[in-house]
N, C-alpha and C. Protein backbone atom coordinates (compact mmCIF):
# COMPACT_ATOMS: atom_id res chain seq x y z
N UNK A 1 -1.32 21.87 -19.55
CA UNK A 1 -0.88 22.03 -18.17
C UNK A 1 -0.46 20.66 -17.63
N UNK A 2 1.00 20.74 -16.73
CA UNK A 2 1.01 19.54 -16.32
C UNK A 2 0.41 18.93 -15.42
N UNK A 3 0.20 17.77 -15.23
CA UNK A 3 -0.34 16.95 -14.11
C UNK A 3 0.46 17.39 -12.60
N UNK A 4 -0.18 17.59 -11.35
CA UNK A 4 0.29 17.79 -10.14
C UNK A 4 1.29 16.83 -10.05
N UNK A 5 2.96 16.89 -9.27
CA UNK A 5 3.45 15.40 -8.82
C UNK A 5 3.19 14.93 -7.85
N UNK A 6 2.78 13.35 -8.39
CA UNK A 6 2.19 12.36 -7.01
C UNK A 6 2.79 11.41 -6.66
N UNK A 7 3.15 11.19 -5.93
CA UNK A 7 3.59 9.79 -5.44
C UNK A 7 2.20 8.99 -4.64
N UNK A 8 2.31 8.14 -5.29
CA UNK A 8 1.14 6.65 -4.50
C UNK A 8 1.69 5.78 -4.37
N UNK A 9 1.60 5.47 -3.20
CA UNK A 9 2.27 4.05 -2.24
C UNK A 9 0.91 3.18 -2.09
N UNK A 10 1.27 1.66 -2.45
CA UNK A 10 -0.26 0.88 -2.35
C UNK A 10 0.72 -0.17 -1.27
N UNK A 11 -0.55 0.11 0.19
CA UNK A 11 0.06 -1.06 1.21
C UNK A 11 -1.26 -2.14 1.49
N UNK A 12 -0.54 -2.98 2.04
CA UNK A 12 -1.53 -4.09 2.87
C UNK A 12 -2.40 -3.79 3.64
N UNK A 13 -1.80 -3.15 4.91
CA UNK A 13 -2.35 -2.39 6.11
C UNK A 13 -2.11 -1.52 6.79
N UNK A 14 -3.10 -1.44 7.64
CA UNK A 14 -2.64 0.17 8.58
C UNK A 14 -1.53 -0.04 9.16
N UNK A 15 -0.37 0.79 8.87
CA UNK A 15 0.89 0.45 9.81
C UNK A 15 1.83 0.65 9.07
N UNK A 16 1.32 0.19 7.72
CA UNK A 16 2.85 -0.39 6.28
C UNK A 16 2.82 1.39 5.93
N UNK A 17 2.12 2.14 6.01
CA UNK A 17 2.49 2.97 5.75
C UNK A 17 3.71 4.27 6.29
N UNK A 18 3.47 3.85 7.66
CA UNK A 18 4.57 4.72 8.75
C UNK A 18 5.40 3.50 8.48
N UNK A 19 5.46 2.28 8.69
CA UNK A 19 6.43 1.27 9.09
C UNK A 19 7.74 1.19 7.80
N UNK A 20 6.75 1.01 6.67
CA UNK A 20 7.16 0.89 5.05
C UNK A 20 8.10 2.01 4.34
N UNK A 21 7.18 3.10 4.66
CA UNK A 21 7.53 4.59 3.82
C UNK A 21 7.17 5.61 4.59
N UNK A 22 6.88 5.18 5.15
CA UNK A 22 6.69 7.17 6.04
C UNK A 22 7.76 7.90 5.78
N UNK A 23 9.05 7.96 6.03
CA UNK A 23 10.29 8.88 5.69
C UNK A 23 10.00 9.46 4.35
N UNK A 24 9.51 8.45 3.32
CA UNK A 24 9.44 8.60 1.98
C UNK A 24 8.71 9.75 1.73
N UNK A 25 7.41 9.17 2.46
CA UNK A 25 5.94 10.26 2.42
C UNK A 25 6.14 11.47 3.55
N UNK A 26 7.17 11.14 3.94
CA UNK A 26 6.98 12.88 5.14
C UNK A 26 7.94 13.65 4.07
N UNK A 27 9.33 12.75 3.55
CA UNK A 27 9.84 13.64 2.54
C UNK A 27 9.24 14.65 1.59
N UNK A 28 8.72 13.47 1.11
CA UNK A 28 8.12 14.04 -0.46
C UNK A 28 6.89 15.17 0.00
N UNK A 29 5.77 14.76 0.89
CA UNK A 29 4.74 15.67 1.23
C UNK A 29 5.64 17.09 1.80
N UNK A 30 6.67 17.29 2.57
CA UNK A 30 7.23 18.65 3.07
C UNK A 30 8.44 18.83 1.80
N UNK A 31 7.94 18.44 0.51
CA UNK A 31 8.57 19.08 -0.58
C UNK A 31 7.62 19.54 -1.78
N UNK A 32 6.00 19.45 -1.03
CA UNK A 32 4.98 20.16 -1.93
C UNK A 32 4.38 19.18 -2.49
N UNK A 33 4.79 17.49 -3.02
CA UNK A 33 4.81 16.92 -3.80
C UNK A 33 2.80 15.72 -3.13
N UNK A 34 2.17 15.91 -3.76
CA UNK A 34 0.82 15.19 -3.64
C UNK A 34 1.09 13.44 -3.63
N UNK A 35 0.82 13.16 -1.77
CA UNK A 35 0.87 11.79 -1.72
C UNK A 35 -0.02 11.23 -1.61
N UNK A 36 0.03 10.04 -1.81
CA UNK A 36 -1.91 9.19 -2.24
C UNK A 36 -1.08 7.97 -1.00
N UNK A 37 -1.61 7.56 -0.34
CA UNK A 37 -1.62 6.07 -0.11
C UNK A 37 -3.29 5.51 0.36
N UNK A 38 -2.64 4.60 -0.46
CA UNK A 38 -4.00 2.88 -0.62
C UNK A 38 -3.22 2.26 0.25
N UNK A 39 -4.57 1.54 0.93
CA UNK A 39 -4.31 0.84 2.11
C UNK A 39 -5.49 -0.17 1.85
N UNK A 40 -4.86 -1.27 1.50
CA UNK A 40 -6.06 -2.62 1.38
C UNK A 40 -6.92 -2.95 2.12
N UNK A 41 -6.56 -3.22 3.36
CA UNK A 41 -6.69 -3.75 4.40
C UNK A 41 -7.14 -3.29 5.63
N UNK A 42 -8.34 -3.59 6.71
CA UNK A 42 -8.36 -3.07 7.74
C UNK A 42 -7.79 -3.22 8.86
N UNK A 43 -6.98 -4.42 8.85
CA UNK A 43 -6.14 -4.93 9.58
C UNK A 43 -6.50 -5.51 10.47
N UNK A 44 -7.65 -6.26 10.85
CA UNK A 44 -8.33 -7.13 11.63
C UNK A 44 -7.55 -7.86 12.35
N UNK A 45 -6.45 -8.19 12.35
CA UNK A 45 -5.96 -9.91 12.18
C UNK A 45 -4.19 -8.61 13.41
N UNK A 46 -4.61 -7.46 13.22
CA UNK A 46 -3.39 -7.29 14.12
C UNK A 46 -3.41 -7.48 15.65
N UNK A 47 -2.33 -7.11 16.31
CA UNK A 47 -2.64 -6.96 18.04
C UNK A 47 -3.63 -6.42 18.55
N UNK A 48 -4.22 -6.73 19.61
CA UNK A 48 -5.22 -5.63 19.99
C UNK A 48 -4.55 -4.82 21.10
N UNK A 49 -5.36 -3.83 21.68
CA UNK A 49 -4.78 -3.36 23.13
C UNK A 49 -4.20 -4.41 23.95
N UNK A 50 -2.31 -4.26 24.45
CA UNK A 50 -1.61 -5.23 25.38
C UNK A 50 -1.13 -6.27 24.98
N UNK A 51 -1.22 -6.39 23.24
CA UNK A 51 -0.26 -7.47 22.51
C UNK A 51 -1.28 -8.54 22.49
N UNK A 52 -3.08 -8.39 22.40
CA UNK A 52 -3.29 -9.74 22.47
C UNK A 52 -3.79 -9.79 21.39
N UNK A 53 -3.01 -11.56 20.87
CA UNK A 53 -3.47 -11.72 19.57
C UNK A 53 -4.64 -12.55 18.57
N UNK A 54 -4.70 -12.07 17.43
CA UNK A 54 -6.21 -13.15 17.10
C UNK A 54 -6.50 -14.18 17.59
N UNK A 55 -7.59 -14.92 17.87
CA UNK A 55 -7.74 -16.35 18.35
C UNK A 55 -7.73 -16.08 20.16
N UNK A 56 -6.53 -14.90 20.64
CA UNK A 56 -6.92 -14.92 22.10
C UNK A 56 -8.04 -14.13 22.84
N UNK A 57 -8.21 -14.64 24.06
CA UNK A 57 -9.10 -13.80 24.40
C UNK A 57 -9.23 -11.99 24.66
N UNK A 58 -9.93 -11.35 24.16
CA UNK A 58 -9.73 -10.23 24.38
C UNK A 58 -9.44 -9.42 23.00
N UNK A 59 -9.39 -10.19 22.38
CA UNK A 59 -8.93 -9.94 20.68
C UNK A 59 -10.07 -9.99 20.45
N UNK A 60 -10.83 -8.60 19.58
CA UNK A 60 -11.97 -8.47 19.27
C UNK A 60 -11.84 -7.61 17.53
N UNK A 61 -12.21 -8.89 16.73
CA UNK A 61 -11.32 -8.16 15.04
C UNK A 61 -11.51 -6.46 14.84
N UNK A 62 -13.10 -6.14 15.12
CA UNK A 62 -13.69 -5.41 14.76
C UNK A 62 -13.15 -3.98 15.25
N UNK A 63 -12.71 -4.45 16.74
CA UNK A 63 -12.25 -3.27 17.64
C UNK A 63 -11.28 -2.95 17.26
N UNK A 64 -10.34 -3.72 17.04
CA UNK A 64 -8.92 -3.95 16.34
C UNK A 64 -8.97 -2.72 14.88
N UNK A 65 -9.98 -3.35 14.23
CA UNK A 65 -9.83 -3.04 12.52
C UNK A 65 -9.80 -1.54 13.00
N UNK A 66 -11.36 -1.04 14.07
CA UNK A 66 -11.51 0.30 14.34
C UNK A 66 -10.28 1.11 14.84
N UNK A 67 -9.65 0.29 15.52
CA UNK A 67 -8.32 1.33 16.05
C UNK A 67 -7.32 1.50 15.04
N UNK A 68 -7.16 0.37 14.22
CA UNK A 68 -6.22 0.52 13.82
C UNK A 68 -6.46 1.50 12.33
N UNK A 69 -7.21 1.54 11.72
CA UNK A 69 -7.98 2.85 10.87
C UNK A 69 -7.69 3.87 10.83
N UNK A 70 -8.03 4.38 12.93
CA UNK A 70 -7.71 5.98 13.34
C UNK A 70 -6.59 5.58 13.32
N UNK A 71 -5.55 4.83 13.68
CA UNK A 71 -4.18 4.76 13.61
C UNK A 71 -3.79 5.72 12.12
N UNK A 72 -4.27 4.81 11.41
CA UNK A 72 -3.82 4.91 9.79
C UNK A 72 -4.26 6.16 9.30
N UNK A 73 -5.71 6.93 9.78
CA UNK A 73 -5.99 8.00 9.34
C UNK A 73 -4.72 9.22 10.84
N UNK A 74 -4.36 9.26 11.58
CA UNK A 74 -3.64 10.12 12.23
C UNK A 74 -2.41 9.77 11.62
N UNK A 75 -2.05 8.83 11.77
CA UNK A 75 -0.36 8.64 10.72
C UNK A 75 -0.30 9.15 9.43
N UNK A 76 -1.82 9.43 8.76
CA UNK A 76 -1.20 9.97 7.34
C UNK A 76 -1.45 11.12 7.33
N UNK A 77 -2.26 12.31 8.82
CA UNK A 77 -1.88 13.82 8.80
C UNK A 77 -0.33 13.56 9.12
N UNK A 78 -0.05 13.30 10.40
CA UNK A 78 1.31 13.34 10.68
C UNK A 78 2.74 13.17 9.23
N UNK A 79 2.37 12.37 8.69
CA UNK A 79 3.49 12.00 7.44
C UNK A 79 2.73 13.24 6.21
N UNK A 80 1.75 13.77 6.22
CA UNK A 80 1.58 14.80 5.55
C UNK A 80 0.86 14.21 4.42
N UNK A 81 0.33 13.29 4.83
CA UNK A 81 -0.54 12.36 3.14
C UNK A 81 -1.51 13.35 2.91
N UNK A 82 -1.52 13.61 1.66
CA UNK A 82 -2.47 14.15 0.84
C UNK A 82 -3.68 13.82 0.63
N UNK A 83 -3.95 12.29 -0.11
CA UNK A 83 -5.15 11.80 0.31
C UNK A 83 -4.88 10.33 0.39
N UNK A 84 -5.46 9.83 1.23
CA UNK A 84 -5.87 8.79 1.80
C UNK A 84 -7.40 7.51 1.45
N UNK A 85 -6.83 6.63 0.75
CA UNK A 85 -8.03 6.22 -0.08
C UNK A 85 -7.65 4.47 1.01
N UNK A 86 -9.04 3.51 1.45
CA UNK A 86 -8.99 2.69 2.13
C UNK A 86 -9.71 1.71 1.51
N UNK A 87 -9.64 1.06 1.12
CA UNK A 87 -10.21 -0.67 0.02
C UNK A 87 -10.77 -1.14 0.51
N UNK A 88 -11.04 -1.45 2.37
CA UNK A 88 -11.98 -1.86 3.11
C UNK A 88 -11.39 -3.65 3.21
N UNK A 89 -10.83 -4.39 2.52
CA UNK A 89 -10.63 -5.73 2.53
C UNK A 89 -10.70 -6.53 3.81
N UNK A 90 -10.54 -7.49 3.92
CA UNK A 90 -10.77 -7.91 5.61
C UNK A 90 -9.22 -8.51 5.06
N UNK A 91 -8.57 -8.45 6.51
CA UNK A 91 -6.95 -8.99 6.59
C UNK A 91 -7.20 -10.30 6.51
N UNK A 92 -5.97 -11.06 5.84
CA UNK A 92 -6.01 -12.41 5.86
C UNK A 92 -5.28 -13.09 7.08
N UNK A 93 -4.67 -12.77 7.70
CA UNK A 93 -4.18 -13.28 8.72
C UNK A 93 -2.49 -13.66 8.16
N UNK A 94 -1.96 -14.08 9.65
CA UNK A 94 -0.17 -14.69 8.82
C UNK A 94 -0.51 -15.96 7.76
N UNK A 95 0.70 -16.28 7.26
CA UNK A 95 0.57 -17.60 6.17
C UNK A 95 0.53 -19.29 7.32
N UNK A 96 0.72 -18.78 8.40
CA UNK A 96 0.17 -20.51 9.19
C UNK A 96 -0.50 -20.12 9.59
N UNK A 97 -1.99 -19.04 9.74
CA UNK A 97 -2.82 -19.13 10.66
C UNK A 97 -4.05 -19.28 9.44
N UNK A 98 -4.98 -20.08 10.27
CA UNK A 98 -6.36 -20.62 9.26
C UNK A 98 -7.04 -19.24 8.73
N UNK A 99 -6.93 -18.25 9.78
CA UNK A 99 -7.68 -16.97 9.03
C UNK A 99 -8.43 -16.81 7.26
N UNK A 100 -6.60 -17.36 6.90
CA UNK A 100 -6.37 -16.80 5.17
C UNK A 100 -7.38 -17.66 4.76
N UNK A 101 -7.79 -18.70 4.56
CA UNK A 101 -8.32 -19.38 3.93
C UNK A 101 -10.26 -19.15 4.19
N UNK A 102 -10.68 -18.08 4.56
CA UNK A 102 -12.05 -17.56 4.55
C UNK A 102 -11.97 -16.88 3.75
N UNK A 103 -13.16 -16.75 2.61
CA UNK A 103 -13.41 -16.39 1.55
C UNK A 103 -13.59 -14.83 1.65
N UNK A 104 -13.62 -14.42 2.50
CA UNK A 104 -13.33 -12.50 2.75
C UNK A 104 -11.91 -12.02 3.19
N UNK A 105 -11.00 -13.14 3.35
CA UNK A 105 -10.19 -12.54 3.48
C UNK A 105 -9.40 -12.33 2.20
N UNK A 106 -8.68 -11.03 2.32
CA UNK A 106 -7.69 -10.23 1.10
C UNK A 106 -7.08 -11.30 0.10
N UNK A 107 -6.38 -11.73 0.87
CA UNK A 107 -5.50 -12.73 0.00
C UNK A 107 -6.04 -14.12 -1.22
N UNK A 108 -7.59 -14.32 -0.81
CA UNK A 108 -8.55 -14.88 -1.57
C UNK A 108 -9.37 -13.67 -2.64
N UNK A 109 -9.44 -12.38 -2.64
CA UNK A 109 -10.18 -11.82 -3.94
C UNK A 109 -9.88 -11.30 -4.97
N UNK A 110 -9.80 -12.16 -6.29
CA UNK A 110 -9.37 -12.29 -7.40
C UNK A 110 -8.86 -10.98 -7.87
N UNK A 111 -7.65 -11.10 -8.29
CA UNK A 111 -6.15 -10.06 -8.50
C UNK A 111 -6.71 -9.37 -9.38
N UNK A 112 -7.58 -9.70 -10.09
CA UNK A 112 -7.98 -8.84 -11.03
C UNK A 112 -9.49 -7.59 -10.22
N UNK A 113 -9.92 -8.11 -9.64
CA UNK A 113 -10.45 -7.12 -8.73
C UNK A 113 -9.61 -5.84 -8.27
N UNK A 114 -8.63 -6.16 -7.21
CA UNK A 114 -7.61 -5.41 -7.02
C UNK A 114 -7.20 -4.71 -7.37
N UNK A 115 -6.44 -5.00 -8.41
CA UNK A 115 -6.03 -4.68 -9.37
C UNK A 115 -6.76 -3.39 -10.28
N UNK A 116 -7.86 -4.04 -10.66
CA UNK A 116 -8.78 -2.93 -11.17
C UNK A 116 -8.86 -1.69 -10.14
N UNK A 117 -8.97 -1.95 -8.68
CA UNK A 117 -9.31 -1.22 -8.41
C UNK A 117 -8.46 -0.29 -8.05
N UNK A 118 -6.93 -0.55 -7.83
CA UNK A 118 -5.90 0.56 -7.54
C UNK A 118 -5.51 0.67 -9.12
N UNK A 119 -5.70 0.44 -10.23
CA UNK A 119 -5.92 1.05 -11.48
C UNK A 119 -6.51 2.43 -11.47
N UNK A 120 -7.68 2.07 -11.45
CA UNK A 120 -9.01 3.19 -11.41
C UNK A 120 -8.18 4.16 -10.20
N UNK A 121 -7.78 4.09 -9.24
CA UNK A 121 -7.10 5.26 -8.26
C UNK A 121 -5.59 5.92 -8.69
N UNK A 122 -5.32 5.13 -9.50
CA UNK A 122 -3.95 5.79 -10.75
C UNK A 122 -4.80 6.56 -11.86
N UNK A 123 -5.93 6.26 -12.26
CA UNK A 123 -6.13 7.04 -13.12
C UNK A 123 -6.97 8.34 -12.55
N UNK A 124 -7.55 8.00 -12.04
CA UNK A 124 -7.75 9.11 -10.75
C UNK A 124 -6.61 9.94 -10.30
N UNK A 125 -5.36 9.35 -9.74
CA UNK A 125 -4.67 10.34 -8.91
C UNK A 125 -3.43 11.16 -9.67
N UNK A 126 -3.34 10.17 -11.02
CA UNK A 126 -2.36 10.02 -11.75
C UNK A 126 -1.17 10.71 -11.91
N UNK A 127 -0.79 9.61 -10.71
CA UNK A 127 1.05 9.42 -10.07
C UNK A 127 1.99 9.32 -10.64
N UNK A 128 2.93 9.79 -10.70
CA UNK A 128 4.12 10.01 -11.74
C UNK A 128 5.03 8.71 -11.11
N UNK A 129 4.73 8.02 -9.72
CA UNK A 129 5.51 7.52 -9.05
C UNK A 129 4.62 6.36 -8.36
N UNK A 130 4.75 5.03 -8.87
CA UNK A 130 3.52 4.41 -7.64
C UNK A 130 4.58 2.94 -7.05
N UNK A 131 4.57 3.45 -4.97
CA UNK A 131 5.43 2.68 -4.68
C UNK A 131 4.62 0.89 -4.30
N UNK A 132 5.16 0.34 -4.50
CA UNK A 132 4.66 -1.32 -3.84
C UNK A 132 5.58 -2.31 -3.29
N UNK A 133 5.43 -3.29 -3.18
CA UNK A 133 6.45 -4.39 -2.33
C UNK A 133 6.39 -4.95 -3.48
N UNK A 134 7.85 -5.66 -3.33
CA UNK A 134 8.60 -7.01 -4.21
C UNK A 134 7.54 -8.08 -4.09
N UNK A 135 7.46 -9.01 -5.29
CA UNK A 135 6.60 -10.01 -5.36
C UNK A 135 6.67 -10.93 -4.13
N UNK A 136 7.93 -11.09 -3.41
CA UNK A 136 7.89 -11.87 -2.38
C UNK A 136 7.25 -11.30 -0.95
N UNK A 137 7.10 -10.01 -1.38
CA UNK A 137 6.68 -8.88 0.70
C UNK A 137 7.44 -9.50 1.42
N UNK A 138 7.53 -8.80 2.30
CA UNK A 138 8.41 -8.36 3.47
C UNK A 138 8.73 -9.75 4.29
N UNK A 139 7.49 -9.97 4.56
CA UNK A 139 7.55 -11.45 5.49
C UNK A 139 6.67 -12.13 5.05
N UNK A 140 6.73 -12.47 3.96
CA UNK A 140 5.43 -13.64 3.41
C UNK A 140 4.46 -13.46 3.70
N UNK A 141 3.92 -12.46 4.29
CA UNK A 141 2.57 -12.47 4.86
C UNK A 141 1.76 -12.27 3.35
N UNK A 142 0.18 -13.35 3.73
CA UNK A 142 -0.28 -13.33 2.45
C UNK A 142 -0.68 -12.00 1.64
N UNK A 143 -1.31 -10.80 2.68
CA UNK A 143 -1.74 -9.79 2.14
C UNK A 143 -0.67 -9.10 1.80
N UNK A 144 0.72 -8.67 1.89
CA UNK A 144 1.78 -8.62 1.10
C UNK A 144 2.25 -9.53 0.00
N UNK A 145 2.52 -10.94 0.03
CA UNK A 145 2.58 -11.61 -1.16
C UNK A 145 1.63 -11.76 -2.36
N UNK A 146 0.34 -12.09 -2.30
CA UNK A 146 -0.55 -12.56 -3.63
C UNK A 146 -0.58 -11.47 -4.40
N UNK A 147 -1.22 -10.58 -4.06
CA UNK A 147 -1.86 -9.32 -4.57
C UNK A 147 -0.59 -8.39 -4.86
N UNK A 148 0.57 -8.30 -4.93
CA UNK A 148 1.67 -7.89 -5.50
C UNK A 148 2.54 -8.88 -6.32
N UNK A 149 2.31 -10.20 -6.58
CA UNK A 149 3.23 -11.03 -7.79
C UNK A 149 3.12 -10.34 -8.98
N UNK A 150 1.95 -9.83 -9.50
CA UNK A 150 2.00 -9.51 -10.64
C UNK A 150 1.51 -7.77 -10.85
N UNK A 151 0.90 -7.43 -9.59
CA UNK A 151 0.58 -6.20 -9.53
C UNK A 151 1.10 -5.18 -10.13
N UNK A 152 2.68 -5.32 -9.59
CA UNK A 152 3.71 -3.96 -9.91
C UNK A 152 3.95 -4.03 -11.35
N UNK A 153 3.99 -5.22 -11.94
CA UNK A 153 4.10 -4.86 -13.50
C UNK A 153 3.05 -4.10 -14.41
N UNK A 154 2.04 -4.85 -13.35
CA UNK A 154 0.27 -4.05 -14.25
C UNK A 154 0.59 -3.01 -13.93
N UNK A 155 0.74 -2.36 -12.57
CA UNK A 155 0.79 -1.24 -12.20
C UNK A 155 1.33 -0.34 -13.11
N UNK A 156 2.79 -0.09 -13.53
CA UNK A 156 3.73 0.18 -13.91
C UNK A 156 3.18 0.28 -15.76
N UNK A 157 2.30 -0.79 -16.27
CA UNK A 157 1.83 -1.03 -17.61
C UNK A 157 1.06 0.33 -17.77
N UNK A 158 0.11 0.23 -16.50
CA UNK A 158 -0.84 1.26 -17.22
C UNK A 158 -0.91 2.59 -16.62
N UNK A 159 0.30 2.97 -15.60
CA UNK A 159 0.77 3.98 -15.55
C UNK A 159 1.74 4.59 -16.59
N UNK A 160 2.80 3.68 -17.02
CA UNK A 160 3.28 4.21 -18.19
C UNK A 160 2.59 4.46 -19.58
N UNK A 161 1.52 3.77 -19.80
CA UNK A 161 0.81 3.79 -20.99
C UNK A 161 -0.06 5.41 -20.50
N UNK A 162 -0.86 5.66 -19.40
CA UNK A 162 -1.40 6.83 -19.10
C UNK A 162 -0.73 8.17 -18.59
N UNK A 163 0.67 8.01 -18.69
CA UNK A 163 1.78 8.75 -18.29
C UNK A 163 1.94 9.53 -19.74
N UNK A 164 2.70 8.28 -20.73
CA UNK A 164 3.35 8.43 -21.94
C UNK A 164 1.65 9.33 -23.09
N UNK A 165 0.21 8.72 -22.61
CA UNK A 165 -0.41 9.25 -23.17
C UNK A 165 -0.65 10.89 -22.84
N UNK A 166 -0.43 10.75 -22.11
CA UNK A 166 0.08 12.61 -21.29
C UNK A 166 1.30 13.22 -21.80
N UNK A 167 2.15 12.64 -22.51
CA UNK A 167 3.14 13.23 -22.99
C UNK A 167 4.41 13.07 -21.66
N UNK A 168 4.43 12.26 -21.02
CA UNK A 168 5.59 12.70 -19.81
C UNK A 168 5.89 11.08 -19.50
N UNK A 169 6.69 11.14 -18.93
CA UNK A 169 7.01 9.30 -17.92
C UNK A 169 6.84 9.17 -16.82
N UNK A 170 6.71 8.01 -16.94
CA UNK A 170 6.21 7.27 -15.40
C UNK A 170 7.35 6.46 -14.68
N UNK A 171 7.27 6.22 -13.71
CA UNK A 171 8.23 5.28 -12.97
C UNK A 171 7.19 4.38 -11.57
N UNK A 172 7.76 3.50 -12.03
CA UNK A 172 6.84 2.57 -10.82
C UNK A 172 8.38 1.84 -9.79
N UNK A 173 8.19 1.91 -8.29
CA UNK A 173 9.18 1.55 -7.38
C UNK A 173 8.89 0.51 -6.70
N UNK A 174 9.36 -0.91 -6.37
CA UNK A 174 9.34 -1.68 -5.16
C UNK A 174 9.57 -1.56 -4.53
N UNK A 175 9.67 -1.23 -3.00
CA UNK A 175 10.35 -1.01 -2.24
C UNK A 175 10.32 -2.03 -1.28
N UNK A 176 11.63 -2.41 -0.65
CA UNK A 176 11.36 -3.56 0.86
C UNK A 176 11.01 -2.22 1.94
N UNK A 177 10.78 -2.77 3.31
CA UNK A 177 10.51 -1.62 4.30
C UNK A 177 11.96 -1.47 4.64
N UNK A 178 12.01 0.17 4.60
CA UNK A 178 13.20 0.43 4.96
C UNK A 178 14.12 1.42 4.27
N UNK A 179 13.75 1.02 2.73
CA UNK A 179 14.49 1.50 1.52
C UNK A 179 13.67 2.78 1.44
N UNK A 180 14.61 3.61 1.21
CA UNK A 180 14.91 5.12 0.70
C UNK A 180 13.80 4.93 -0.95
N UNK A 181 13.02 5.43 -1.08
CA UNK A 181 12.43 5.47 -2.53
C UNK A 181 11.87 6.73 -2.74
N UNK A 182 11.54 6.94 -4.16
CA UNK A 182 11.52 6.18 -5.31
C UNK A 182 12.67 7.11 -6.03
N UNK A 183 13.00 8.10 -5.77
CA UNK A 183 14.37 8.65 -6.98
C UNK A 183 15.48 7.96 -6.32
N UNK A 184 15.84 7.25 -6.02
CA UNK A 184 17.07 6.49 -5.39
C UNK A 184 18.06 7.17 -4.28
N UNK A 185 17.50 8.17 -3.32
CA UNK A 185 18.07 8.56 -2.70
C UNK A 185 18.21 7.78 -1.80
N UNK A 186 18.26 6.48 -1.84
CA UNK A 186 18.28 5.79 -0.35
C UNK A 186 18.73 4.80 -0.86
N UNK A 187 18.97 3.47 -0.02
CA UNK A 187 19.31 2.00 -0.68
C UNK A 187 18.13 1.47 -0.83
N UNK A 188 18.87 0.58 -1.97
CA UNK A 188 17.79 -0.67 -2.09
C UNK A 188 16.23 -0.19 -2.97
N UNK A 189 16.42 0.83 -3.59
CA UNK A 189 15.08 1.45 -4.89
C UNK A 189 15.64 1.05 -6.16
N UNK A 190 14.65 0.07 -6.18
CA UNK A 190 14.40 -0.76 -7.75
C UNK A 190 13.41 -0.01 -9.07
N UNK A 191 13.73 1.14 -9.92
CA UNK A 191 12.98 1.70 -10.48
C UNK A 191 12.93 0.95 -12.20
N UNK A 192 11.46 1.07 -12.61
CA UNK A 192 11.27 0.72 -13.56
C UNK A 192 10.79 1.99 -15.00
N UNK A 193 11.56 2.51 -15.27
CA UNK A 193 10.77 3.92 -15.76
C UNK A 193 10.30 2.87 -17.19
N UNK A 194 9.08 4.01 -17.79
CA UNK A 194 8.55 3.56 -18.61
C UNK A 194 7.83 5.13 -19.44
């Protein structure tokens, strides 16, 4: 019997998922098709209520992380996500703000952690399709850059190796925000089948 089709999108934070791919994931979910998104991040480090930002007053991480969560859990009934898996990471903040450089934040815990661990949720969900950002992300931000330089190739390694051991193929997609993915109905989908 074949495997269900899944598409899994792995983002930074609450937000990348409507902001990133939602079109993708409202597509594919109102075409039957089982969507997974991973979400690293709790997003500590975003706006709070009225645009105020980390470091100002009134910016409270925790309150922040909490809203922005239910954000992420109501955006993925709305886009029709299937299931919804959350990594818990603490946000690292932008690339000039001191945030990044505390040892809990994302962008400091070793790639191979990571890594392992949206592994183990491919072999778990096991996606015929798993979307991520270009090694560079969107806007340099660290929790988009580190943890995707080398990701999408692992990704892509041991989805095709657990694909092809199933008898079928895999395809792994980069996507920038914006781009139409992963069968190329849109611009700008970089596919790697394997």
């Amino acid at each position: 019997m074949a495997d269900e089709l899944t598409l899994m999108a792995v983002h930074a934070h609450p937000d990348d998922e409507a902001s990133s791919t939602g079109g993708v994931l409202a597509t594919y979910s109102g075409e039957g098709i089982r969507t997974v998104v991973v979400t690293c991040t709790n997003g500590e480090f975003g706006d709070a209520p009225g645009g105020v930002k980390p470091g100002q007053d009134g910016h409270d991480a925790q309150t922040v992380a909490e809203l922005r969560l239910a954000e992420l859990r109501e955006a993925a009934k709305i886009l029709g996500v299937s299931d919804l898996e959350m990594l818990g990471y603490h946000d690292s903040g932008m690339p000039d703000w001191d945030y990044k450089e505390r040892s809990e934040a994302f962008c400091n815990v070793p790639l191979e952690e990571v890594t392992g661990r949206v592994g183990a949720l491919i072999e778990r969900y096991r996606p015929q399709v798993v979307i991520s950002y270009d090694p560079e992300g969107p806007y340099q931000h660290p929790d988009h850059v580190l943890p995707h330089r080398d990701a999408p190739q692992r990704v892509a390694k041991d989805l095709g190796s657990a694909t092809r051991a199933r008898g079928g193929r895999a395809r792994a997609a980069q996507c920038d925000p914006g781009d139409a993915c992963p069968d190329g109905r849109g611009r700008g989908s970089h596919h790697h089948d394997n």
